[in-house]
Each structure stands twice: as structure tokens, then as C-alpha cells.
Protein backbone atom coordinates (compact mmCIF):
# COMPACT_ATOMS: atom_id res chain seq x y z
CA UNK A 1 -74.90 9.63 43.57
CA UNK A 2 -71.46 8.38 43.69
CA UNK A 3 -70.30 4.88 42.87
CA UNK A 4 -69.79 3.82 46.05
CA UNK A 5 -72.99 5.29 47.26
CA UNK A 6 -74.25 3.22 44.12
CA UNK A 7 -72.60 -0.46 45.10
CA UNK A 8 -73.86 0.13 48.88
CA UNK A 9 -77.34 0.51 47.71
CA UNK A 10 -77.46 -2.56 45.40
CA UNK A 11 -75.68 -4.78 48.56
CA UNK A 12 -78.57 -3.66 50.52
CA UNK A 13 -81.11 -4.71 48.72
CA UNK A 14 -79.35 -8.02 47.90
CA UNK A 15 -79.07 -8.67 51.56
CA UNK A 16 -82.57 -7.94 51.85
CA UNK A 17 -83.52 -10.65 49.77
CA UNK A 18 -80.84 -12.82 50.68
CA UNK A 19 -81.97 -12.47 54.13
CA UNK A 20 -85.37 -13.88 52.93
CA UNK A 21 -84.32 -16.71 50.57
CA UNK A 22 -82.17 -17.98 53.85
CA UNK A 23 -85.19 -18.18 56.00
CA UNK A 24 -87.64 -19.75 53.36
CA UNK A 25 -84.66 -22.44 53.30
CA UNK A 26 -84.18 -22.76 57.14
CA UNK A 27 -87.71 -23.65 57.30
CA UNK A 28 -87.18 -26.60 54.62
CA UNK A 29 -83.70 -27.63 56.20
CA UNK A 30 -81.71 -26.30 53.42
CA UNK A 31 -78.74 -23.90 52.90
CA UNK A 32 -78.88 -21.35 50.19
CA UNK A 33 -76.70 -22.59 48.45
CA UNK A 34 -78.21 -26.53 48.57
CA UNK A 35 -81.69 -24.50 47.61
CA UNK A 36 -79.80 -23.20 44.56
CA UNK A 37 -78.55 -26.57 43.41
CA UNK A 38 -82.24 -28.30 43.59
CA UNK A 39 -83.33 -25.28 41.90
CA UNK A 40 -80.99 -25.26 39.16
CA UNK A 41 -81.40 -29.14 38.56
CA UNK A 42 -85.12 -28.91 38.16
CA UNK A 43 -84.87 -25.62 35.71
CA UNK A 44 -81.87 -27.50 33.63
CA UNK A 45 -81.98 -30.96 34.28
CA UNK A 46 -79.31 -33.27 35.02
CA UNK A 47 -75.57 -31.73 34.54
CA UNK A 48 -72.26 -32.19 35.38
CA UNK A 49 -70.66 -30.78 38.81
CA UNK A 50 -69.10 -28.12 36.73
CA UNK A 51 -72.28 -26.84 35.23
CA UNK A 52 -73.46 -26.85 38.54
CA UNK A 53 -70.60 -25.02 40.22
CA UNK A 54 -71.17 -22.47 37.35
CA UNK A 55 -74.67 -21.57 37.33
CA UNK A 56 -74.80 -21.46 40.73
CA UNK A 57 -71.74 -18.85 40.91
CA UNK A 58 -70.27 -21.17 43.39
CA UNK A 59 -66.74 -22.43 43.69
CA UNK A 60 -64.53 -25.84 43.36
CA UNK A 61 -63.88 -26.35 46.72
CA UNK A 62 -68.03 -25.79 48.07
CA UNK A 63 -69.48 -27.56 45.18
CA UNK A 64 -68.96 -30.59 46.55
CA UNK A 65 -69.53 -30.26 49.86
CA UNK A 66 -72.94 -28.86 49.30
CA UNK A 67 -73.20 -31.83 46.72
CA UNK A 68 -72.06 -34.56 49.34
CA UNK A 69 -74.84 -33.10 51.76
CA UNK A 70 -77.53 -33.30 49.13
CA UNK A 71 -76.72 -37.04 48.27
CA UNK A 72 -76.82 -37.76 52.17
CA UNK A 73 -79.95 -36.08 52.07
CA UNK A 74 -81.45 -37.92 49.71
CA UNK A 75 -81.98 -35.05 47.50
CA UNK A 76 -79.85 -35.31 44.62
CA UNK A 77 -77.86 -38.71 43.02
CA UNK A 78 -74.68 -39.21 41.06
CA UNK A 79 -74.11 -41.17 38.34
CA UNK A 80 -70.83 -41.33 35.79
CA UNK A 81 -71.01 -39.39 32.81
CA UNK A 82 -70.88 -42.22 29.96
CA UNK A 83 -69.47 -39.90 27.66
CA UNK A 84 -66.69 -38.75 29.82
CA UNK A 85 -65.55 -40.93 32.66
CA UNK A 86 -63.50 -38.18 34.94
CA UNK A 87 -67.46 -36.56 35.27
CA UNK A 88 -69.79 -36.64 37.27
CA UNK A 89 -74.07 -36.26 36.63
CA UNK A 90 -75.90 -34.69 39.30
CA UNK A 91 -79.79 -35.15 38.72
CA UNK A 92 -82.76 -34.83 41.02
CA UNK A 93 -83.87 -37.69 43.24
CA UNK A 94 -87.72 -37.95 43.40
CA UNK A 95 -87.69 -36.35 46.86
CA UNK A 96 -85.03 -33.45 45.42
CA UNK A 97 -87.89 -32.33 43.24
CA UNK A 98 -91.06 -32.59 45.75
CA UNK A 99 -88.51 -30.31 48.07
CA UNK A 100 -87.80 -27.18 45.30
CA UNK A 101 -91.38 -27.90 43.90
CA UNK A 102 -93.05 -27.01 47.34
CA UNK A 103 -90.51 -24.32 48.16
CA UNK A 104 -90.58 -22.49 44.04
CA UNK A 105 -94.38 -20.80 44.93
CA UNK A 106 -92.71 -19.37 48.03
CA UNK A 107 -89.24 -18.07 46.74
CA UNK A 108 -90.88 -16.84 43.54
CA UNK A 109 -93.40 -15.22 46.08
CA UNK A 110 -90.87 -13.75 47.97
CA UNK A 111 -88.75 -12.16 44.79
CA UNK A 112 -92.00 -10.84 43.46
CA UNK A 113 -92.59 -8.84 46.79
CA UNK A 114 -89.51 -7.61 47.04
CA UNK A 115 -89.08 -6.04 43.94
CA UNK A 116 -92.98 -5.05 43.30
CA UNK A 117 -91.48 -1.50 43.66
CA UNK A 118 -90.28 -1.22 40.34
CA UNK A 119 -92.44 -1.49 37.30
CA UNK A 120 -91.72 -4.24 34.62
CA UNK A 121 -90.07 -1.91 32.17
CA UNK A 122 -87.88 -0.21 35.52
CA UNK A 123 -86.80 -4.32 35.88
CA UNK A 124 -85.69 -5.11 32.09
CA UNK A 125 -83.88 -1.66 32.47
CA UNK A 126 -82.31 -3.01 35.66
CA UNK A 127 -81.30 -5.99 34.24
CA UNK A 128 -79.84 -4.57 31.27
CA UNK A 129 -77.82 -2.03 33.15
CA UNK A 130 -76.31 -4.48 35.53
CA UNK A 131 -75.69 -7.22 32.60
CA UNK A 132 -73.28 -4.33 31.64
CA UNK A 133 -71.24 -4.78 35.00
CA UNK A 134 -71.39 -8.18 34.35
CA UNK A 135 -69.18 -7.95 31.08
């Protein structure tokens, strides 16, 4: 297999999953990338829009869009950061975490189906391998 032939291959099965995780959040109202903020928020707790940006992979000119959508939904409040005044702390509002609590079963539902093919040791090699790229 070539390298290109390689890349194609894992962009399909990204999609594929992709293509899931954007209709478990349609059904709940959300974007992807708003599901990935609640989700990240109730793994990490409260953080600044920077930690955000960055664990999401997103960027500085989505972040707060995405944010200022989530605050209008009621799903996620700002407050200063005492320690550093130009920051901001994004935390869950009560309704933010009933949301990604319902929808967690689901998604983690979803990424177990998809990638029941490979066997937990074919995974950790995956993940290895591709942490490589990564570097």
C-alpha cells in the first residue's frame, strides 16, 4: 500500500464516524464542534478559552463563536479568570452537563461500534502508530 492509498483509507473511516457523531448531535441540537466543547468541559472541568480551543483542535477565530452559541444556549457560562484578568473560564452550566451526560452513552456507543473490528491490542497498536504522525 502506498501512502496515499494509506491517508485515503484513514479519511474514510474518519468520515465514517464523523458522519455519525454529526447526526447523534443533530438530534440534540448541537454542532460537532459545540458537542466537543460540553464534552471536554465535563472530562476536564472548567478552563480557559485557550485550553478549550486546544483540546478541541479548534482554532482562534471558531472558538468563540461556538462559545458565544453555547452561552446563548444556556449550556456553558463565563466567568473572569481571578488569577489572570485578560482570561476567560468556561465551565458547564447545570443544563451543559444533563446535555453531554445523556448524549456520552450514545457517542461512546457509537465509537465502540465502529471500531469493534479491531481487537484491543490492534487499537493500542493503532494509537501508537498514529501518535507517531502526530510528532
Amino acid at each position: 500500500m502506498n501512502d496515499e492509498a494509506l491517508v485515503k483509507e484513514m479519511r474514510h473511516c474518519l468520515r465514517a464516524i464523523e458522519r455519525h457523531k454529526a447526526n447523534l448531535c443533530t438530534n440534540a441540537g448541537l454542532t460537532t464542534s459545540q458537542f466537543d466543547v460540553l464534552a471536554v468541559l465535563y472530562r476536564q472541568g472548567a478552563m480557559n478559552t485557550g485550553q478549550v480551543r486546544d483540546a478541541i483542535d479548534s482554532t482562534d477565530g471558531t472558538i468563540p463563536v461556538i462559545v458565544r452559541n453555547l452561552i446563548r444556549m444556556n449550556m456553558v457560562q463565563r466567568r473572569s479568570d481571578e488569577k489572570d484578568a485578560r482570561k476567560v473560564i468556561l465551565s458547564l452550566t447545570p443544563s451543559g452537563s444533563e446535555l453531554i451526560e445523556a448524549m456520552l452513552p450514545s457517542y461512546q456507543k457509537m465509537l465502540a461500534e465502529c471500531l469493534e473490528v479491531w481487537t484491543p491490542a490492534e487499537k493500542e497498536t493503532l494509537q501508537n502508530l498514529l501518535g507517531k504522525v502526530r510528532q
